[in-house]
C-alpha atoms as a PDB file:
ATOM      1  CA  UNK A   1       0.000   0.000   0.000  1.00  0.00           C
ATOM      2  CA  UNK A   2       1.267   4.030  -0.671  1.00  0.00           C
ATOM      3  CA  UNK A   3       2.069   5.967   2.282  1.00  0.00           C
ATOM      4  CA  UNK A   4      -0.905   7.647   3.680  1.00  0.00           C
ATOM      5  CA  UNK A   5      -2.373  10.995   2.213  1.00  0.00           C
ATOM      6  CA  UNK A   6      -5.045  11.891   4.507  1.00  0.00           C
ATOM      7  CA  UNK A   7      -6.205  10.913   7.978  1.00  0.00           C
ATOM      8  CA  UNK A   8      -6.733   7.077   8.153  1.00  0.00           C
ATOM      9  CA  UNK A   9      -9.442   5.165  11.198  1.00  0.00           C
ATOM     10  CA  UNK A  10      -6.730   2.928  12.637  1.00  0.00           C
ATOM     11  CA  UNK A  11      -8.415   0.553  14.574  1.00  0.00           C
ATOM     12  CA  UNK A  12      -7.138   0.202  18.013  1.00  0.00           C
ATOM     13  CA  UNK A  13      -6.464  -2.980  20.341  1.00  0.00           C
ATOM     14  CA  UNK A  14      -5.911  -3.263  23.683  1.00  0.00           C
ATOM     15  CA  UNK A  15      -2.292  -4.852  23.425  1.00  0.00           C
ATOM     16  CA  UNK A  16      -3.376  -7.059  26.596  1.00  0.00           C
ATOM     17  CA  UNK A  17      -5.735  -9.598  24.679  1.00  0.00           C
ATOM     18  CA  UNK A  18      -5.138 -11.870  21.906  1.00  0.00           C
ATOM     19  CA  UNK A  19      -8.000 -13.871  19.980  1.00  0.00           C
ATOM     20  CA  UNK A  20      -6.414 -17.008  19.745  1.00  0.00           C
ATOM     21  CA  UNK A  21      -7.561 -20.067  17.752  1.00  0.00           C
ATOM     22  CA  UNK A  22      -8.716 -23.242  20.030  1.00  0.00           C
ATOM     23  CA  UNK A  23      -7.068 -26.603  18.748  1.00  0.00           C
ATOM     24  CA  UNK A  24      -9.207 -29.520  18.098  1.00  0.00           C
ATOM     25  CA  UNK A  25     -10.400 -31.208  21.117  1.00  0.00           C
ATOM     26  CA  UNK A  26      -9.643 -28.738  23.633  1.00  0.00           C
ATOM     27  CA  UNK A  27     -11.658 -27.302  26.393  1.00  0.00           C
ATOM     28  CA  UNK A  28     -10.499 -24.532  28.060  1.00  0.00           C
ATOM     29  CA  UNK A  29     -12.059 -22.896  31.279  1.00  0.00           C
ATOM     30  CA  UNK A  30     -12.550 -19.225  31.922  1.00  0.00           C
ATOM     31  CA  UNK A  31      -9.286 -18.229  34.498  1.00  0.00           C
ATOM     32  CA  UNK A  32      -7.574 -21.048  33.297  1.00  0.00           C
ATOM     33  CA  UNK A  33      -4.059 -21.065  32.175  1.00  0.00           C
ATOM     34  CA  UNK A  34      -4.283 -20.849  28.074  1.00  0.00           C
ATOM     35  CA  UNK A  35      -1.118 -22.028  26.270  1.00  0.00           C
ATOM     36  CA  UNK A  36      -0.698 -22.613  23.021  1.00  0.00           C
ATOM     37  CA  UNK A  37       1.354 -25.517  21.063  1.00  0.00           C
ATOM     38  CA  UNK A  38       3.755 -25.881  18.146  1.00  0.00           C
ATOM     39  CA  UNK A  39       1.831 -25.061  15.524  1.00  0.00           C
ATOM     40  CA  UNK A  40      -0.193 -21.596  17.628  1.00  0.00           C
ATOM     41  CA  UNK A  41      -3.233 -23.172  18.503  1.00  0.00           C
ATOM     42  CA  UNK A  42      -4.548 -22.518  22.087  1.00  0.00           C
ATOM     43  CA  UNK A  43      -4.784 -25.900  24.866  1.00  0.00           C
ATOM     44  CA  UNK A  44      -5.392 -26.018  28.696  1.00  0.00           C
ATOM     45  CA  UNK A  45      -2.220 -25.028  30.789  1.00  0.00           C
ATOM     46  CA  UNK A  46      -0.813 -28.757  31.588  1.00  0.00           C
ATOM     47  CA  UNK A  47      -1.526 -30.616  28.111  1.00  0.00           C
ATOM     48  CA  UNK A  48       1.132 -32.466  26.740  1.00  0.00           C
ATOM     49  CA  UNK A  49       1.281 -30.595  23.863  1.00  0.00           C
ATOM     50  CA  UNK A  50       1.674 -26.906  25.087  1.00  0.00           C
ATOM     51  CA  UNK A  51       4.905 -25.122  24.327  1.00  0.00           C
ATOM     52  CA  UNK A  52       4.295 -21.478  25.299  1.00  0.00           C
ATOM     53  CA  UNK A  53       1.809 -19.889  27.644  1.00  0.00           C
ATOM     54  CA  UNK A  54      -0.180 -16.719  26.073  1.00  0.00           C
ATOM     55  CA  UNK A  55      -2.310 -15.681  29.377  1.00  0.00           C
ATOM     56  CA  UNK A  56      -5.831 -16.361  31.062  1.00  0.00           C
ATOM     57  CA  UNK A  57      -8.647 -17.356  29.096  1.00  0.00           C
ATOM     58  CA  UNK A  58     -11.397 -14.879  29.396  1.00  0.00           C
ATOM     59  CA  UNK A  59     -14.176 -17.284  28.937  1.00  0.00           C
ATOM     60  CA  UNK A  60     -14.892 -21.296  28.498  1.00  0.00           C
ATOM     61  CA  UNK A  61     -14.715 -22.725  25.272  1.00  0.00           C
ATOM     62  CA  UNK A  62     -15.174 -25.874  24.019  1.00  0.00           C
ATOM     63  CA  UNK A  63     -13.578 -27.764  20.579  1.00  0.00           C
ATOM     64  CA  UNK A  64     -14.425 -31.560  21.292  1.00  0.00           C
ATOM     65  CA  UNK A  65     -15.815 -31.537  17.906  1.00  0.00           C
ATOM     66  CA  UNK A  66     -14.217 -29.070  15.906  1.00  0.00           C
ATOM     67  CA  UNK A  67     -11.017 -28.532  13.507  1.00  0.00           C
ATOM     68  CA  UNK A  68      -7.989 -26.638  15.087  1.00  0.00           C
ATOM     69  CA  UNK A  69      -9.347 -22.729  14.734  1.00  0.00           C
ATOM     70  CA  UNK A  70     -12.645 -23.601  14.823  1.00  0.00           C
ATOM     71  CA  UNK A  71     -13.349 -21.632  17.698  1.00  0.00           C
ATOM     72  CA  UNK A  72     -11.491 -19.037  18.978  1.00  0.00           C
ATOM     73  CA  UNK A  73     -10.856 -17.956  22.728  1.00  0.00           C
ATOM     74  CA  UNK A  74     -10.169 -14.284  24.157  1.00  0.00           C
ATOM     75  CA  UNK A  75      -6.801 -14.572  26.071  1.00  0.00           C
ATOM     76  CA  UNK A  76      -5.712 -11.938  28.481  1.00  0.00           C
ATOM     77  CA  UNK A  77      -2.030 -11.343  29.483  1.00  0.00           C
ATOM     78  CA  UNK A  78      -1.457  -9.333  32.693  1.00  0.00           C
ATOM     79  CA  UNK A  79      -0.614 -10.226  36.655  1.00  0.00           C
ATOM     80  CA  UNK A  80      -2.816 -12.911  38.225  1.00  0.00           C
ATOM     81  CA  UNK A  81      -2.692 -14.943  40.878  1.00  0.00           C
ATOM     82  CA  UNK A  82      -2.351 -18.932  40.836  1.00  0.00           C
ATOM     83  CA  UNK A  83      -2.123 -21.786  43.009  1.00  0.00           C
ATOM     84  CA  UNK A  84       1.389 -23.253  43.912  1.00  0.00           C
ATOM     85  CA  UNK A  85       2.355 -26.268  43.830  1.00  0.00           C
ATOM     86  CA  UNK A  86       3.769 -28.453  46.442  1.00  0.00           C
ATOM     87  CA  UNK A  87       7.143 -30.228  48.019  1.00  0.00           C
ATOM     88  CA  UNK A  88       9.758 -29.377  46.111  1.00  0.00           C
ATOM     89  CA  UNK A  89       7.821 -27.896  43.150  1.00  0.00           C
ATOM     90  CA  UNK A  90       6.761 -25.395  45.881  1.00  0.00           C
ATOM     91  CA  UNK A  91       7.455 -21.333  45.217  1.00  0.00           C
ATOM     92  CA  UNK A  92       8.581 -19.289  48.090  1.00  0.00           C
ATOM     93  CA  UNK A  93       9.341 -15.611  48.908  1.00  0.00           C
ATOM     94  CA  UNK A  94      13.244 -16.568  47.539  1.00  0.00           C
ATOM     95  CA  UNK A  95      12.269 -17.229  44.010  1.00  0.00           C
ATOM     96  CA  UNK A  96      10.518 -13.827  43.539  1.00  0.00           C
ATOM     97  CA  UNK A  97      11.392 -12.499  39.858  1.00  0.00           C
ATOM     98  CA  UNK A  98      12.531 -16.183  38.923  1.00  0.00           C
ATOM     99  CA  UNK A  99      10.528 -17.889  36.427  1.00  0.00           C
ATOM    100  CA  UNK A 100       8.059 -20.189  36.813  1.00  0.00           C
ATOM    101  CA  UNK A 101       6.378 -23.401  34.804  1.00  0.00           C
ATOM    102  CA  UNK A 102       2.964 -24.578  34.406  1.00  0.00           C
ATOM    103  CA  UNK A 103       2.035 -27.483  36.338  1.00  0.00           C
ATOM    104  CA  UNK A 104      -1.661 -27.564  35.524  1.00  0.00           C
ATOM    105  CA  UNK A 105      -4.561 -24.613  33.955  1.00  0.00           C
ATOM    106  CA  UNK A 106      -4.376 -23.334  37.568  1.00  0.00           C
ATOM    107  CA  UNK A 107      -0.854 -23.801  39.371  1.00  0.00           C
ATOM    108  CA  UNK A 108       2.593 -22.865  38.871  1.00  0.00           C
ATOM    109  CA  UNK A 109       5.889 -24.629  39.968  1.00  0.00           C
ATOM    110  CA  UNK A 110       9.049 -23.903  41.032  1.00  0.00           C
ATOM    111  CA  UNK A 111      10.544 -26.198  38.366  1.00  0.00           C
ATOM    112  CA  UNK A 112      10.592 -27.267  34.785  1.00  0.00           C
ATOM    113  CA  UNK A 113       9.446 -30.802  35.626  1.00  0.00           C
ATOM    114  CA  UNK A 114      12.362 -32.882  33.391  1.00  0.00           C
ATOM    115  CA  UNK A 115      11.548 -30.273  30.373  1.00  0.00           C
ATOM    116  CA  UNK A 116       8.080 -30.794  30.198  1.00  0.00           C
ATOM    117  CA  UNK A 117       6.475 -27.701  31.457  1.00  0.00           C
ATOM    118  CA  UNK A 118       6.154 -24.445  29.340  1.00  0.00           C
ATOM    119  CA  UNK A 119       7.388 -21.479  31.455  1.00  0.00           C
ATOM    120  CA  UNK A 120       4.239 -19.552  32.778  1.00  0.00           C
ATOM    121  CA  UNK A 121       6.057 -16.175  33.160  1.00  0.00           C
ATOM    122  CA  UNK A 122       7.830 -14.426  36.416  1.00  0.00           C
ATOM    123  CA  UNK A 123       7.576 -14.767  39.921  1.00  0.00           C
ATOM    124  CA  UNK A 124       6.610 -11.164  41.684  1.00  0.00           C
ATOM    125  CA  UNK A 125       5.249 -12.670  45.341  1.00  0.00           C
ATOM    126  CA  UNK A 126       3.822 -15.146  47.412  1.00  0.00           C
ATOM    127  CA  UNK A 127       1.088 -14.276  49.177  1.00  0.00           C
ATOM    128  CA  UNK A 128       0.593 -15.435  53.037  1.00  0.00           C
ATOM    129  CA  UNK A 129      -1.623 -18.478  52.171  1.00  0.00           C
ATOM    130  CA  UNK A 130       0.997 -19.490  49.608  1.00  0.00           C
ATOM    131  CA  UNK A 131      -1.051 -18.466  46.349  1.00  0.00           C
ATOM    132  CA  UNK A 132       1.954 -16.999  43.626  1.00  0.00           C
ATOM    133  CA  UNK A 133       1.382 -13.316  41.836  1.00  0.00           C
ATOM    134  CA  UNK A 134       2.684 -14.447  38.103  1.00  0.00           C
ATOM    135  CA  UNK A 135       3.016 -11.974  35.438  1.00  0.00           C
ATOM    136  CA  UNK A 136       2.237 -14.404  32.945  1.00  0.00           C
ATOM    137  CA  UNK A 137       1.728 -13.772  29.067  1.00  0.00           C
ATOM    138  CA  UNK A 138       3.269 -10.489  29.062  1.00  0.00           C
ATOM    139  CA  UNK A 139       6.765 -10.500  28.117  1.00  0.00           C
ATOM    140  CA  UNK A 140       7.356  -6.510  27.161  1.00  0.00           C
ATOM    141  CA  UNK A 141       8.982  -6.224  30.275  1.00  0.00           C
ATOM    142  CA  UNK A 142      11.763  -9.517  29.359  1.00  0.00           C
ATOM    143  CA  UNK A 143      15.457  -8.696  29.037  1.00  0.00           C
ATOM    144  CA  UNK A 144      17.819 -10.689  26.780  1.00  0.00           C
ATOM    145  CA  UNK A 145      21.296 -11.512  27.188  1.00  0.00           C
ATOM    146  CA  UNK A 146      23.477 -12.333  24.476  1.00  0.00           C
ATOM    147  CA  UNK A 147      26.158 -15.345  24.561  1.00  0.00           C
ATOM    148  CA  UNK A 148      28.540 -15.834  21.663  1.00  0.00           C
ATOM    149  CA  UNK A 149      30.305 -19.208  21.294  1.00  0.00           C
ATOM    150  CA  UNK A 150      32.722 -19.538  18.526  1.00  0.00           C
ATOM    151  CA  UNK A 151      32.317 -23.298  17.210  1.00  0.00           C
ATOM    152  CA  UNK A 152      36.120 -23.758  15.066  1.00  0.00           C
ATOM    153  CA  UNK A 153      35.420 -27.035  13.759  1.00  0.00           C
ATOM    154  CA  UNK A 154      31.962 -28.284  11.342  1.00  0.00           C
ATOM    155  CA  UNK A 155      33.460 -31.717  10.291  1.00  0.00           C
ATOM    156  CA  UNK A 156      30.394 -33.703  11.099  1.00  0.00           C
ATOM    157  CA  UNK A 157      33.474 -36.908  11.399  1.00  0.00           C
ATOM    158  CA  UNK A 158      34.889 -34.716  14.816  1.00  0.00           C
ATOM    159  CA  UNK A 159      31.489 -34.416  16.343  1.00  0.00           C
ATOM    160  CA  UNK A 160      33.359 -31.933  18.100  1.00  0.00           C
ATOM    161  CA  UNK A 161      31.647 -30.518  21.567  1.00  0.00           C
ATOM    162  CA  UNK A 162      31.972 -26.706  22.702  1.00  0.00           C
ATOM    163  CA  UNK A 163      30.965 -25.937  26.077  1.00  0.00           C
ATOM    164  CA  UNK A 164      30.082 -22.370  27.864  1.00  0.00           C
ATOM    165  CA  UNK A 165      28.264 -21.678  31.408  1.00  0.00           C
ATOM    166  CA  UNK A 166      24.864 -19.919  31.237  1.00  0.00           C
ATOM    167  CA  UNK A 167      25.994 -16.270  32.893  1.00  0.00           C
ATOM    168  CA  UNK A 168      22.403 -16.141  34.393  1.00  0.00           C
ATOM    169  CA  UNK A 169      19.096 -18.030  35.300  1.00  0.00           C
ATOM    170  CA  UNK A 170      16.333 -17.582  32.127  1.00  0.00           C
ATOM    171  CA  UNK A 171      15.513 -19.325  28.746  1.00  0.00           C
ATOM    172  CA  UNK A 172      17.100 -19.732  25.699  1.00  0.00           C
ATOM    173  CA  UNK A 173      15.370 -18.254  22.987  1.00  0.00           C
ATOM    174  CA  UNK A 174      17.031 -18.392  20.041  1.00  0.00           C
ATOM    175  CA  UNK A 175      20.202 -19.508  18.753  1.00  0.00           C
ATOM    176  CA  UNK A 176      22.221 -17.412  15.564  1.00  0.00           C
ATOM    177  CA  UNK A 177      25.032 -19.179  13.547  1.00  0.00           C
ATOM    178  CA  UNK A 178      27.508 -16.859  11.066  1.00  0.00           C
ATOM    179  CA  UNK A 179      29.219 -19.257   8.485  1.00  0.00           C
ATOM    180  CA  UNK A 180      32.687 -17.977   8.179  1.00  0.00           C
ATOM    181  CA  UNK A 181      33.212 -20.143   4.876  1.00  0.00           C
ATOM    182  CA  UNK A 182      31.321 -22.790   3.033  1.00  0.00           C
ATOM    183  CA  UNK A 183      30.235 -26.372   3.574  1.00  0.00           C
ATOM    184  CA  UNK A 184      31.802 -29.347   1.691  1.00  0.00           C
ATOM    185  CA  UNK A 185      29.887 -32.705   0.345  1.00  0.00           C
ATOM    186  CA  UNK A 186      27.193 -32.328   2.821  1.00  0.00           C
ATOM    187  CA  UNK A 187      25.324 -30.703   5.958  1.00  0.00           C
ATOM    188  CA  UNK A 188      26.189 -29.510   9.353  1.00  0.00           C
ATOM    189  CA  UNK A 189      23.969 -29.529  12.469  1.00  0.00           C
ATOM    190  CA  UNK A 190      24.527 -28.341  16.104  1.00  0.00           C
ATOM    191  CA  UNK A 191      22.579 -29.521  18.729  1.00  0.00           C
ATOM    192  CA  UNK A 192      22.393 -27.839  21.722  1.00  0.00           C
ATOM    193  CA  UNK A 193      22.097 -29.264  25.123  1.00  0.00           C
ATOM    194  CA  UNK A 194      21.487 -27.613  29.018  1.00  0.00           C
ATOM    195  CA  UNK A 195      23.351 -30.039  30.749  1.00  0.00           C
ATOM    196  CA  UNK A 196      22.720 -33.419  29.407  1.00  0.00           C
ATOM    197  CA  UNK A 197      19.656 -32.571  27.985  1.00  0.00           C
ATOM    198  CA  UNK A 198      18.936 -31.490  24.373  1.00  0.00           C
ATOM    199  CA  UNK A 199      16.699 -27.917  24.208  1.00  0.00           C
ATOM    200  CA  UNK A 200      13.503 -28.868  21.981  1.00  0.00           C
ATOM    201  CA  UNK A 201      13.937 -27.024  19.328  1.00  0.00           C
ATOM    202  CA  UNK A 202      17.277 -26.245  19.532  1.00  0.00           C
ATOM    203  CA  UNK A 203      18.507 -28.008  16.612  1.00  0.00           C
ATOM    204  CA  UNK A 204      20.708 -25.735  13.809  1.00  0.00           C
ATOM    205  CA  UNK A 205      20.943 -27.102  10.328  1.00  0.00           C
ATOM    206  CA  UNK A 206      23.614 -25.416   8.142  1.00  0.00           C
ATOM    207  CA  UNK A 207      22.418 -26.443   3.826  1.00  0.00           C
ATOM    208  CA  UNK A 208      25.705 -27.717   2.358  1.00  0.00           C
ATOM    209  CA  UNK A 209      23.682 -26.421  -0.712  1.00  0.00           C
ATOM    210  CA  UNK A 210      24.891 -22.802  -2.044  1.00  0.00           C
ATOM    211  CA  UNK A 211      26.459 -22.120   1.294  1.00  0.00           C
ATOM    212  CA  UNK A 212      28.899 -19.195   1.243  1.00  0.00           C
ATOM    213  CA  UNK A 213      30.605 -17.302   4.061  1.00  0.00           C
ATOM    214  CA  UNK A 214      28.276 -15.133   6.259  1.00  0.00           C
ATOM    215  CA  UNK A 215      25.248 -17.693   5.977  1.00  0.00           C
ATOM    216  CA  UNK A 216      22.945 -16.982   8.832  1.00  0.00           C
ATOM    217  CA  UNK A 217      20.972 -19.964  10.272  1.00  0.00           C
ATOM    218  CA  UNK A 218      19.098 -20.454  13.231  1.00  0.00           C
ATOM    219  CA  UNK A 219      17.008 -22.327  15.597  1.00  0.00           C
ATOM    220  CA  UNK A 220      13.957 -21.104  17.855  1.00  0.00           C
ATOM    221  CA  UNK A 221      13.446 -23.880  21.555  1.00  0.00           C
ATOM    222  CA  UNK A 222      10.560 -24.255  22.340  1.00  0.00           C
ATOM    223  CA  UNK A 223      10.612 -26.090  25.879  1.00  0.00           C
ATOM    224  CA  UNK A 224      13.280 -27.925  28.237  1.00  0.00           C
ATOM    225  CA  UNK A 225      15.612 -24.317  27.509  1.00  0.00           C
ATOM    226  CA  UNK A 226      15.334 -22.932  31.039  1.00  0.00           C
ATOM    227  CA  UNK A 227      18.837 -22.382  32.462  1.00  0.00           C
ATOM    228  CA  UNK A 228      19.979 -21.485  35.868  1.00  0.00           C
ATOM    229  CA  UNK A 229      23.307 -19.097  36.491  1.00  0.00           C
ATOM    230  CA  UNK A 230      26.208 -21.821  36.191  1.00  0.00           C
ATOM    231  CA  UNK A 231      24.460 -24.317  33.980  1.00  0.00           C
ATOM    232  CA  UNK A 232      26.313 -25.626  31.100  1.00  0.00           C
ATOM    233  CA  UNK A 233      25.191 -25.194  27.760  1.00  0.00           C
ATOM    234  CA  UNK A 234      27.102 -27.806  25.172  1.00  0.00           C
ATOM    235  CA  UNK A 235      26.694 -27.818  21.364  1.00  0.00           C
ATOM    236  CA  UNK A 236      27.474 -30.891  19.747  1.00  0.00           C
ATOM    237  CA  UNK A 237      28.636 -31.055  15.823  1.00  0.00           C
ATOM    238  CA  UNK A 238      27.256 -33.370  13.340  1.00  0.00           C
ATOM    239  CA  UNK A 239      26.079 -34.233  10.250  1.00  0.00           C
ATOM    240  CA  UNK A 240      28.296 -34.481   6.978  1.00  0.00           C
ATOM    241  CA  UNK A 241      30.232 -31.640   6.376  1.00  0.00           C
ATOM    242  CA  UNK A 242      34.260 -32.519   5.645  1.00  0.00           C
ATOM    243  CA  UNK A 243      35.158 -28.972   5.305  1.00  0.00           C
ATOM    244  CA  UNK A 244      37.369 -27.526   8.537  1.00  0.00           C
ATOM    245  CA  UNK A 245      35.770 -24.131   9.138  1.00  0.00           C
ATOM    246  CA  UNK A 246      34.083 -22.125  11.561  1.00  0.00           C
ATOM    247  CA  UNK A 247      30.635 -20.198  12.268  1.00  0.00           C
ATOM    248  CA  UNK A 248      30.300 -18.176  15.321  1.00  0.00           C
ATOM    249  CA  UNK A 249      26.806 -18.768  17.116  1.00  0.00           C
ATOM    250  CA  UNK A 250      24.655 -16.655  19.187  1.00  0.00           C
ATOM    251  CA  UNK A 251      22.777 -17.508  22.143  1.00  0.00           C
ATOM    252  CA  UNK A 252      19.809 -15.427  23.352  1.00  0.00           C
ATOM    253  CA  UNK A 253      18.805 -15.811  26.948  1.00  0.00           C
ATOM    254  CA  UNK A 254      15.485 -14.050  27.772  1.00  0.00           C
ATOM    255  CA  UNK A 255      15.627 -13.234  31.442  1.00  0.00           C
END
């Protein structure tokens, strides 16, 4: 479209809540925790299949018997108050402005449960009963921290490993990688890992095809990428590549 000549009606939103399509077979409850999974459509905080957490669903909603988007649920982002969770999953007053995970459409916990909870946002208090204030949804107020890792060696045969600590608690977000020259014969991949265990989503592919110096590729996790100050984050090389050279990757840990 031109650039505007005369006074346009921009329509306005409210920048707190998102109309977001209900996947097939999901019921959702008005308060609840709404999440959505890989492919953006909205489930119950606790399925299997959620990824990210969006906010509070502002009304019930039902899907048992239509397609994913059939339906679509008003999801509010914002600073609400859920139930915590209990024994060593519990939150106290120390792990105010730490994240938190969803354990089910109505509590939080202190931990990522082996990679299988989606964070549900940041801790800001504990009230005397033990009920947790999350912001949840909202994450204009997230800071990112940027890790670089120079990785000197693609020969899928070395299956070299690079190692750096995490310089503070929060998730990784995304990961960059900078070819410094091209690929030979055949692909390169780097998986990353927190610890022993690979980030979902965390997988870089680098095409042999066309590749020429200053490639960018990248990967976005999606789940088991919360880190804690100290942790180790490892990136493993593999796939096919012969040629000896270098990309330079960069981590992004939203905090």
């Amino acid at each position: 479209m031109p650039a505007l000549t005369q006074d346009r009606a921009t329509r306005r939103a409210e920048g707190d809540i998102f109309v977001v399509p209900l996947k097939a077979g999901a019921v959702v409850y008005a308060g609840g925790m709404a999440c959505v999974d890989a492919a953006g459509f909205l489930v119950p905080g606790g399925n299997a299949s959620a990824v990210r957490c969006r906010g509070v669903a502002q009304h019930r909603a039902n899907n048992a018997a239509g397609a994913n988007g059939a339906i679509s649920v008003d999801v509010r982002a914002g600073v609400f108050l859920f139930d915590n969770a209990v024994g060593g999953d519990a939150i106290t007053q120390a792990d105010v402005l730490s994240l938190c995970f969803v354990l089910d459409d109505q509590t939080v916990a202190k931990t990522i449960g082996n990679g299988a909870r989606p964070v549900a946002g940041q801790v800001l208090g504990v009230s005397a009963d033990g009920q947790v204030l999350v912001r949840i949804g909202d994450r204009a107020d997230s800071r990112k921290l940027y890790v670089p890792l120079l990785v000197d060696d693609l020969r899928g045969a070395q299956a070299k490993v690079y190692r750096i600590a995490a310089p503070r608690a929060g998730a990784v977000t995304a990961i960059w990688s900078t070819l410094d020259a091209a690929l030979t014969v055949g692909d390169a991949t780097l998986t990353s890992r927190i610890g022993a265990t690979p980030i979902t989503g965390g997988l870089v592919t680098i095409s042999f095809a066309g590749t020429v110096a200053g490639d960018v590729d990248s990967a976005n996790p999606t789940a088991a990428n919360i880190v804690a100050a100290g942790d180790l984050i490892t990136v493993t090389v593999g796939g096919t590549n012969t040629a000896q050279v270098a990309t330079r990757l960069l981590i992004e840990i939203t905090h």
